[in-house]
N, C-alpha and C. Protein backbone atom coordinates (compact mmCIF):
# COMPACT_ATOMS: atom_id res chain seq x y z
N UNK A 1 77.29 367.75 35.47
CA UNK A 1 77.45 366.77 36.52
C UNK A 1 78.52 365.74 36.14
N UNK A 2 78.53 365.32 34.89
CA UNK A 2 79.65 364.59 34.21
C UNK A 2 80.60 365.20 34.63
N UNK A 3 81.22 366.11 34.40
CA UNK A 3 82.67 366.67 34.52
C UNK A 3 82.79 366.73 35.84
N UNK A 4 82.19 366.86 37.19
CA UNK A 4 82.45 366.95 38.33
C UNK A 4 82.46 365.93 38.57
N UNK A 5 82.31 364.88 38.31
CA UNK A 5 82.46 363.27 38.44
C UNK A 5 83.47 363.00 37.60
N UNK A 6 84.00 362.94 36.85
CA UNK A 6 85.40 363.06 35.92
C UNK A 6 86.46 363.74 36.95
N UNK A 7 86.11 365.01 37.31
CA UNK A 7 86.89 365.43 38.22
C UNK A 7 87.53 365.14 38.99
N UNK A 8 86.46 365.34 40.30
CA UNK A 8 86.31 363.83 41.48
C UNK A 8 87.43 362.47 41.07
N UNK A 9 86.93 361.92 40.21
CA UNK A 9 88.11 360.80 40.09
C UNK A 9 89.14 360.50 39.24
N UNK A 10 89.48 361.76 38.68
CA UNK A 10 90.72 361.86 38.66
C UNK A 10 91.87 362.44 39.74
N UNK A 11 90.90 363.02 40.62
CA UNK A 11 91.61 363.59 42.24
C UNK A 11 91.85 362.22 42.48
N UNK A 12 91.13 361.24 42.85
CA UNK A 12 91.17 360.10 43.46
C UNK A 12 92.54 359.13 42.78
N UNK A 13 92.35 359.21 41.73
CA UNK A 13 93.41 358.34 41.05
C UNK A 13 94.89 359.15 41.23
N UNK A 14 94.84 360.56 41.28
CA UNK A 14 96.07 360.91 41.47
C UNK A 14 96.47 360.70 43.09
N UNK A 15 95.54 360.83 43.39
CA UNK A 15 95.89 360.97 45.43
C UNK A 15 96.42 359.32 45.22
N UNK A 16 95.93 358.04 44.75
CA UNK A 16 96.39 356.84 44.83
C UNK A 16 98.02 356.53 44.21
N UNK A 17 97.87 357.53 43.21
CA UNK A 17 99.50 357.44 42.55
C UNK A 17 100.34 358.00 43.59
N UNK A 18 100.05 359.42 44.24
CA UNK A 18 101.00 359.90 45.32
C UNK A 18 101.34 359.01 46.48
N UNK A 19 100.45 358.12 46.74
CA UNK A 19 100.09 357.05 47.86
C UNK A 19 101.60 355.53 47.07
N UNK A 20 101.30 355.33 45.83
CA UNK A 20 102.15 354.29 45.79
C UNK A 20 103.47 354.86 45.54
N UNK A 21 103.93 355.95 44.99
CA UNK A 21 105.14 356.65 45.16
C UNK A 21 106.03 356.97 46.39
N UNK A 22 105.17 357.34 47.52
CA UNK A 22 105.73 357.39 49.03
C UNK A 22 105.84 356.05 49.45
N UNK A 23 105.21 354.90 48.78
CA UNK A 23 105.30 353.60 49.30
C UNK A 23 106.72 353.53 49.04
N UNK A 24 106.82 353.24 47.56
CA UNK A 24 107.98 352.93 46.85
C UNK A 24 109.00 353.41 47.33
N UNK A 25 109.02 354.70 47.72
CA UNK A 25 110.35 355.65 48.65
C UNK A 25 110.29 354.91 49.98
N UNK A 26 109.57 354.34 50.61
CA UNK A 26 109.86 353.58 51.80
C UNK A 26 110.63 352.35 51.74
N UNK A 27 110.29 351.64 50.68
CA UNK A 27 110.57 350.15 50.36
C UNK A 27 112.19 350.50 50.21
N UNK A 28 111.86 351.84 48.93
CA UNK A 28 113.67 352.06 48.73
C UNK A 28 114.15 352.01 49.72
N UNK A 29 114.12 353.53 50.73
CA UNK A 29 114.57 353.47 51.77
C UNK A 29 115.21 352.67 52.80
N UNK A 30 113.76 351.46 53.17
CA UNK A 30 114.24 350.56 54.31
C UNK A 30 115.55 349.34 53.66
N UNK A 31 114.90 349.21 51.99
CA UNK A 31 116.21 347.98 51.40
C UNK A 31 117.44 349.16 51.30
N UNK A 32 117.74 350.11 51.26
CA UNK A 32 118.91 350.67 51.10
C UNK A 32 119.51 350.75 52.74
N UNK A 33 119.04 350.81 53.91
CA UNK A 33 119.29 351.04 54.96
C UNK A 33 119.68 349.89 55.36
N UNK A 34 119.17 348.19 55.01
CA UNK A 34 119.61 347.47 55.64
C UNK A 34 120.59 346.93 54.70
N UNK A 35 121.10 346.99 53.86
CA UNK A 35 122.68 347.19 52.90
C UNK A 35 123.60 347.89 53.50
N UNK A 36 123.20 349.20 54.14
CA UNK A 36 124.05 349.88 54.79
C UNK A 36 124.13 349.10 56.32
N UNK A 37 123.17 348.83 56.93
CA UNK A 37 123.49 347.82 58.19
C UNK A 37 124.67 347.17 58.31
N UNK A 38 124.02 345.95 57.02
CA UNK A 38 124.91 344.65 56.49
C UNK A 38 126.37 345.26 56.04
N UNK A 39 127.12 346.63 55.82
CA UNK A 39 128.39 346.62 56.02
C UNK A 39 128.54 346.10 54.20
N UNK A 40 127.72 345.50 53.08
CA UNK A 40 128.33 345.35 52.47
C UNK A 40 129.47 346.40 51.68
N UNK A 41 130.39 346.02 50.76
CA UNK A 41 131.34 346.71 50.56
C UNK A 41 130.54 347.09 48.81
N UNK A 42 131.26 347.40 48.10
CA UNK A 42 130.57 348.45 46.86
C UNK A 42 130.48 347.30 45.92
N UNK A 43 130.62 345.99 45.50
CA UNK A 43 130.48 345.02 44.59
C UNK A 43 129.51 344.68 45.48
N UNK A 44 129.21 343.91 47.00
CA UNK A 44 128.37 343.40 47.11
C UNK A 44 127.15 344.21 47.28
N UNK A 45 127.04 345.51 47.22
CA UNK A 45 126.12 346.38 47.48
C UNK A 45 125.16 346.21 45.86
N UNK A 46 126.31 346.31 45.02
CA UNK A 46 126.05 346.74 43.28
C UNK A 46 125.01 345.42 43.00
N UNK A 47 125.33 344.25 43.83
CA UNK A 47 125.28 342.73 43.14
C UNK A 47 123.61 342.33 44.14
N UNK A 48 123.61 342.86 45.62
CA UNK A 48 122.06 342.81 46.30
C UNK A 48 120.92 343.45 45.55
N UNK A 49 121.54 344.85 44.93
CA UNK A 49 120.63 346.15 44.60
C UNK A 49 120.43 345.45 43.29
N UNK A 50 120.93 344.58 42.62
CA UNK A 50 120.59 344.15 40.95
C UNK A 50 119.55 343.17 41.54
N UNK A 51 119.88 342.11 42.66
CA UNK A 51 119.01 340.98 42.90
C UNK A 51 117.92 341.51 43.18
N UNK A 52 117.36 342.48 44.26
CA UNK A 52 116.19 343.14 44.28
C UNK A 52 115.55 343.58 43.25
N UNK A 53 116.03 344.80 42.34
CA UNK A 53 115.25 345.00 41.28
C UNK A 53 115.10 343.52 40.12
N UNK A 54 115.98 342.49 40.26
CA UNK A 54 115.33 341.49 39.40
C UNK A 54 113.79 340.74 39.87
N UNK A 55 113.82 341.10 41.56
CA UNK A 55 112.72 340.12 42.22
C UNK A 55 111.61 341.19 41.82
N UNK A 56 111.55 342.45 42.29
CA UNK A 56 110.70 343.44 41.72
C UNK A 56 110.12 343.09 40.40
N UNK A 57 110.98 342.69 39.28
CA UNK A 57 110.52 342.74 38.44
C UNK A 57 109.76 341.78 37.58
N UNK A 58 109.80 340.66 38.55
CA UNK A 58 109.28 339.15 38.33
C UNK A 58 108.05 339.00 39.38
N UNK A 59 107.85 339.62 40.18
CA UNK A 59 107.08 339.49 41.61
C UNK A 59 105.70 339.64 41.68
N UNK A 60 105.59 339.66 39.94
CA UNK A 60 103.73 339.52 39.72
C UNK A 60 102.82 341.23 39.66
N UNK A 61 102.13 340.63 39.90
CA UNK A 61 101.05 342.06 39.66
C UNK A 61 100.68 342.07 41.36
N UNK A 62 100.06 343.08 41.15
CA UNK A 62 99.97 343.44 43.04
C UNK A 62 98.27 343.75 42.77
N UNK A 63 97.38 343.78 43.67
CA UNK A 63 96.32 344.42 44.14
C UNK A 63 96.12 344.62 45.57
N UNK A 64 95.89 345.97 45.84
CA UNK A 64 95.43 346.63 46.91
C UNK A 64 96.61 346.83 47.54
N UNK A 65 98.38 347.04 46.98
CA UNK A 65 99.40 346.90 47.63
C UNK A 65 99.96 345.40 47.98
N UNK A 66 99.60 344.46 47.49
CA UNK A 66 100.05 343.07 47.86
C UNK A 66 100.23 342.27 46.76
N UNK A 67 101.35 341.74 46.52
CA UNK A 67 101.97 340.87 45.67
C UNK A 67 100.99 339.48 45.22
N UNK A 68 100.22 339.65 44.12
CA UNK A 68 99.72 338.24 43.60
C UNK A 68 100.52 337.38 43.13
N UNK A 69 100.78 335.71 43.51
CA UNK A 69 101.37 335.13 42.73
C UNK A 69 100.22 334.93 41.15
N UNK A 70 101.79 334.95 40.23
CA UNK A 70 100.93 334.60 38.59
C UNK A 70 100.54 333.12 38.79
């Protein structure tokens, strides 16, 4: 019964990883699409795409998909 419950939620935890991976491809997606909107040219493209991944990377811990402030 242990191992089918081990099982069980390790399905669960992987189905949640596939879940924040397609997130992440959206987020990419929509910030890469509105760069392409905005017309910037290839420095200001290089110089938005650094500012994002710096905010990403300061932007706290998340639960349930939502940004906690620290």
């Amino acid at each position: 019964m242990r191992f089918a419950k081990a099982a069980h939620d390790m399905g669960i935890a992987e189905r949640v990883i596939e879940l924040e991976q397609q997130r992440a491809e959206l987020v990419t997606g929509a910030f890469l699409a509105a760069i392409d909107a905005l017309g910037f040219v290839p420095g200001e493209r290089s110089w938005a795409i650094g500012v994002f991944l710096d905010r990403l990377s300061v932007a706290g811990p998340a639960v349930a998909g939502e940004v906690v402030p620290s």
